[in-house]
C-alpha atoms as a PDB file:
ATOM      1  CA  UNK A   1      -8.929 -16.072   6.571  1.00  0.00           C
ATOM      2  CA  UNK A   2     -12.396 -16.015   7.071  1.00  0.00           C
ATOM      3  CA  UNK A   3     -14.895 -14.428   4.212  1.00  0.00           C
ATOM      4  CA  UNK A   4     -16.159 -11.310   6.474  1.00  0.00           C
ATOM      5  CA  UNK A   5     -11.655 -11.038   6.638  1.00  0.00           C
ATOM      6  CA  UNK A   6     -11.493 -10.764   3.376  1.00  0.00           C
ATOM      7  CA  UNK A   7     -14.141  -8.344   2.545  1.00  0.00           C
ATOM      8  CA  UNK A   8     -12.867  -5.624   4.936  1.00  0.00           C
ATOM      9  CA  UNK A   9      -9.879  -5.672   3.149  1.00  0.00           C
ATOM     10  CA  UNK A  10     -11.471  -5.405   0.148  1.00  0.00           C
ATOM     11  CA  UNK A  11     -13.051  -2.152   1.603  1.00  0.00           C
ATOM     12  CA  UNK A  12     -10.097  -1.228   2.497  1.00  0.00           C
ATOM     13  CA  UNK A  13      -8.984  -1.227  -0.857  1.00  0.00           C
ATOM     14  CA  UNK A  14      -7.011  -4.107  -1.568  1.00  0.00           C
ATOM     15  CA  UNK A  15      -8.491  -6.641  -4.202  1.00  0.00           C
ATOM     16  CA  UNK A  16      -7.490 -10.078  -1.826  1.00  0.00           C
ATOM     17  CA  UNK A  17      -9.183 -12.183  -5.012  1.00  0.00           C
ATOM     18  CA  UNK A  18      -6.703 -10.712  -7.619  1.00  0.00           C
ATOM     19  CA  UNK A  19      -3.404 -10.680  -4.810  1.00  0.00           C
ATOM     20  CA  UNK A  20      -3.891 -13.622  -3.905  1.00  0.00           C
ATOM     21  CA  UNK A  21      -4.167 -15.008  -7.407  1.00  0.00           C
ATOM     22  CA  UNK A  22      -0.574 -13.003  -8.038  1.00  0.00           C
ATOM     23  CA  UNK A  23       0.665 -15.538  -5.260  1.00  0.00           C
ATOM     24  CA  UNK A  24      -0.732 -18.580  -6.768  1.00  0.00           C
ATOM     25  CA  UNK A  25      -3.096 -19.031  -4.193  1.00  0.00           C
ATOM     26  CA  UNK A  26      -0.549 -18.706  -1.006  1.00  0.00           C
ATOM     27  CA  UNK A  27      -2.471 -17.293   1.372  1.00  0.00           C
ATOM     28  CA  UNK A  28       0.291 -16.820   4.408  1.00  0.00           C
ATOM     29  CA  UNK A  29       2.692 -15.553   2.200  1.00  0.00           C
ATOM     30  CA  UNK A  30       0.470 -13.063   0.543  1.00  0.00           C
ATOM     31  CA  UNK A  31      -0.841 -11.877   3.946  1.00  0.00           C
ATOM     32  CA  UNK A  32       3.191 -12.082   5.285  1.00  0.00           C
ATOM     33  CA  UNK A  33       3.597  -9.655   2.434  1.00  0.00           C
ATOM     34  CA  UNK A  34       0.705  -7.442   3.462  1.00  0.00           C
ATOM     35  CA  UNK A  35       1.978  -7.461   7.189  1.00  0.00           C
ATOM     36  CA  UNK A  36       5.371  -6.228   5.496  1.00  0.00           C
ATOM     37  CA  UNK A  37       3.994  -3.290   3.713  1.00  0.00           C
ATOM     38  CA  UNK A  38       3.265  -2.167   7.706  1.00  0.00           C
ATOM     39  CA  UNK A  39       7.115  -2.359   8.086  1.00  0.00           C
ATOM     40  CA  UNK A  40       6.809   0.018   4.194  1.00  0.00           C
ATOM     41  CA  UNK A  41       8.199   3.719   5.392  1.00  0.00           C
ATOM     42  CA  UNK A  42       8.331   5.039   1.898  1.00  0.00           C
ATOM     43  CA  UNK A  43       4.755   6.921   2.101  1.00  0.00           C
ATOM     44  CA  UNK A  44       6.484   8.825   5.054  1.00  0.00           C
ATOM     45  CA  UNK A  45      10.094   9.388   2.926  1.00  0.00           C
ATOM     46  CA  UNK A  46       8.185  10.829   0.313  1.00  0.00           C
ATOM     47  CA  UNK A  47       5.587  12.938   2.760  1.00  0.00           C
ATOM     48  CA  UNK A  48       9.000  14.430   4.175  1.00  0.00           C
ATOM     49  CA  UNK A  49      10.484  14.935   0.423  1.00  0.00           C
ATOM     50  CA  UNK A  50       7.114  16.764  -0.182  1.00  0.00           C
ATOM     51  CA  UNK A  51       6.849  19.077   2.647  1.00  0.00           C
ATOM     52  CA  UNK A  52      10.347  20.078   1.631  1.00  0.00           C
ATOM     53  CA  UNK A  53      10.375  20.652  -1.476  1.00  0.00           C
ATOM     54  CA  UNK A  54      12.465  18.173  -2.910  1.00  0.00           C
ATOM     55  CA  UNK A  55       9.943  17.332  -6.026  1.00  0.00           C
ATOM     56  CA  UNK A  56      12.872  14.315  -7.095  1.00  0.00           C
ATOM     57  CA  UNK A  57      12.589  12.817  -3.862  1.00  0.00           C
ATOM     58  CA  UNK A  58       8.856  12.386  -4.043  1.00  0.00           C
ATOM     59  CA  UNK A  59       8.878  11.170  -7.317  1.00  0.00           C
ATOM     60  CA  UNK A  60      11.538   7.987  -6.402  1.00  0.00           C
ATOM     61  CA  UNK A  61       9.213   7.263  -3.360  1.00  0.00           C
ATOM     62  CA  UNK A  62       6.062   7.336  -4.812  1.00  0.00           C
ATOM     63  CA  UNK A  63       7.593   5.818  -7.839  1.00  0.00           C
ATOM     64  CA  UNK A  64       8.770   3.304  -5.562  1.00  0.00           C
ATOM     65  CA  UNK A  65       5.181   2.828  -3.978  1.00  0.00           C
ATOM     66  CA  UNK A  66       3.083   2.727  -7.287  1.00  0.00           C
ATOM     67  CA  UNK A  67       5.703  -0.690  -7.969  1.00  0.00           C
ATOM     68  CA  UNK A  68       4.578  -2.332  -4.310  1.00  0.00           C
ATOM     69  CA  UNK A  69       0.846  -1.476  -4.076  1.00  0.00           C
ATOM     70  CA  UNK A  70       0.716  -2.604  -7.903  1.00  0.00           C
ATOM     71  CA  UNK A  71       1.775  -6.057  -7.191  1.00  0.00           C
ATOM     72  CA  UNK A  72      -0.145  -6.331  -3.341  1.00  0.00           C
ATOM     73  CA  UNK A  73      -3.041  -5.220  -5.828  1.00  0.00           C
ATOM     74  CA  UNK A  74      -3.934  -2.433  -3.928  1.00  0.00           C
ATOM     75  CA  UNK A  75      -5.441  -0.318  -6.826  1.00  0.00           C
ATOM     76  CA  UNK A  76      -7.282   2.660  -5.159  1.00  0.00           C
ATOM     77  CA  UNK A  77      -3.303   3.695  -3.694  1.00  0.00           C
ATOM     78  CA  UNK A  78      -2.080   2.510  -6.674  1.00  0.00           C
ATOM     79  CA  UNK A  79      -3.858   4.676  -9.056  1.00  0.00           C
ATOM     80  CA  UNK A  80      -2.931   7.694  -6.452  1.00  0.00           C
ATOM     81  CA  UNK A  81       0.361   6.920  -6.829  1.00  0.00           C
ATOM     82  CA  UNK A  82       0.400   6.955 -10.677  1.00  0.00           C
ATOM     83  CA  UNK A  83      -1.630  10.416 -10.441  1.00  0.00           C
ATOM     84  CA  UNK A  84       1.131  11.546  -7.960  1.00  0.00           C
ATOM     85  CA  UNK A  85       3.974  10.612 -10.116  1.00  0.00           C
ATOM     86  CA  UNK A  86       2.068  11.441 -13.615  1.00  0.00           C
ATOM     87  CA  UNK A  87       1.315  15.036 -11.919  1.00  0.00           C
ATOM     88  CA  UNK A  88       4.994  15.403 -10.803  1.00  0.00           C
ATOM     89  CA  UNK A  89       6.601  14.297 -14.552  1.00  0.00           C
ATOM     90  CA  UNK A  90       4.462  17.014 -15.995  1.00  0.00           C
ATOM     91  CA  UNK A  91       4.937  19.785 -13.661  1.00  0.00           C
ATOM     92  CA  UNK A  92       2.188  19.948 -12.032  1.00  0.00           C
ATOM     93  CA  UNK A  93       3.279  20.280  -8.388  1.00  0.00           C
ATOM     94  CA  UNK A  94      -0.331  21.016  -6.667  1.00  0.00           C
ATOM     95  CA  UNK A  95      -1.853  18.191  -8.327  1.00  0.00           C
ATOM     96  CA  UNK A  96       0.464  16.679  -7.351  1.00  0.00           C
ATOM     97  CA  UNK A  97      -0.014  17.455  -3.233  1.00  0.00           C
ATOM     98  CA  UNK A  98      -3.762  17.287  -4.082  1.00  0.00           C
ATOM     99  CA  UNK A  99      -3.342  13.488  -5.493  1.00  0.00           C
ATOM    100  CA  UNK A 100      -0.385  12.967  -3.342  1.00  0.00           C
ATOM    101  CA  UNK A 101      -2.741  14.403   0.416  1.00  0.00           C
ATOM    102  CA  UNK A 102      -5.446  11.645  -0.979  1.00  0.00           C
ATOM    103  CA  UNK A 103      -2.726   8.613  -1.468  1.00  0.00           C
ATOM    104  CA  UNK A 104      -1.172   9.526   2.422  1.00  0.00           C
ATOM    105  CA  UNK A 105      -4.595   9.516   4.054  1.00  0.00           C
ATOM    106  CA  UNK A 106      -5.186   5.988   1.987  1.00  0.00           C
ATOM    107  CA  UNK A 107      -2.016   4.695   3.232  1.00  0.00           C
ATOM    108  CA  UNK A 108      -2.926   5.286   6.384  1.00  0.00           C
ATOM    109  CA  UNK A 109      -6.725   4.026   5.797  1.00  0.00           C
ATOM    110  CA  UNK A 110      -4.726   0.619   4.397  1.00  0.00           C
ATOM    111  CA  UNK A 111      -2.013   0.012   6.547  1.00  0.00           C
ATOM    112  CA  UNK A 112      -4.690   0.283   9.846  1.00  0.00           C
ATOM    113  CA  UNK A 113      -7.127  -1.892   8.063  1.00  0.00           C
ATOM    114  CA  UNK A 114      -4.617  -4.292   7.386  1.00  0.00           C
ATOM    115  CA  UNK A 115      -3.485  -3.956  11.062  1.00  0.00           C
ATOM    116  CA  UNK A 116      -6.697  -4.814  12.518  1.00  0.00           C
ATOM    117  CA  UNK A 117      -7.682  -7.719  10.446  1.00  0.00           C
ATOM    118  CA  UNK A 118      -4.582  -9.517   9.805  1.00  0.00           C
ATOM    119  CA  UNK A 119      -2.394  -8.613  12.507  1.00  0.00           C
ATOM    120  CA  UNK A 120      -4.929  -7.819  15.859  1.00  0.00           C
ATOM    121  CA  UNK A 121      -7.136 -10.347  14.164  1.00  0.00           C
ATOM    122  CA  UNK A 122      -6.141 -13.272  15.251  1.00  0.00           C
ATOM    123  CA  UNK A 123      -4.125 -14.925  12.010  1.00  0.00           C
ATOM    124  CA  UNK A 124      -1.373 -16.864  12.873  1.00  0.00           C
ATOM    125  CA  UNK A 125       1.401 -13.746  12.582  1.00  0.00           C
ATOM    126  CA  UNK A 126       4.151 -16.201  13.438  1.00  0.00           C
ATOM    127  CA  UNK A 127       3.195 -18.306  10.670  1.00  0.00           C
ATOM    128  CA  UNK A 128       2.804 -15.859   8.400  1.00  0.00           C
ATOM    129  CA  UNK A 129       6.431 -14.412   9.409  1.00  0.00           C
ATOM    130  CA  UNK A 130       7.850 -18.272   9.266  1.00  0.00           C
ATOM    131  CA  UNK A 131       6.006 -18.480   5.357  1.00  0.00           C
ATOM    132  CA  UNK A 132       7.472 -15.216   4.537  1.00  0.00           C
ATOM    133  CA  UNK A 133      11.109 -15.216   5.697  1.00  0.00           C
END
């Protein structure tokens, strides 16, 4: 991955440095885990849960969420998350859809960024698949 790579996805919001540290250093499987977070349709469970109602069902999914983009250290979603979930265990349901609106348009933000540089970018996908599976 080339250096101008890696700093888009740092604007993006995902610390490569400190991921890729997580991973001892293994670059395809770090990015194979990054291309699997596209596959990741947890943001969307929980966007239904919250336009619903069901307060429970956001909390597993963001829950769920806060664990992933904590350990693909992407910290801007991750704190969202946390906010989300923090907001939710104390009752606060429109801080919650405030913190919550802010984490879905990240998502989205993160998973095209990560579309576009890694995928559409011309890394070896295969390879990264092959590293991952």
């Amino acid at each position: 991955m080339t250096e101008k790579d890696r700093a888009e996805l740092v604007k993006c919001g995902i610390d490569y440095a400190d991921g890729l540290e997580k991973f001892m250093d293994e670059e395809l499987l770090y990015c194979g885990l990054l291309v699997n977070f596209l596959t990741e349709n947890t943001f969307d469970e929980a966007k239904r849960c919250m336009d619903s109602g069901d307060d429970e069902g956001v909390m597993r999914a963001v829950h769920s969420m806060k664990s992933v983009t904590g350990t693909l250290s992407m910290y801007e979603l991750y704190t969202l998350c946390y906010d989300t979930v923090d907001a939710l265990r104390g009752g606060d349901r429109e801080s919650a859809l405030d913190s919550f609106g802010r984490a879905y348009e990240v998502y989205k933000r993160t998973v095209e960024c990560i579309k576009r540089v890694i995928v559409d970018g011309g890394l070896e996908y295969e390879r990264i698949q092959d590293d991952v599976s």
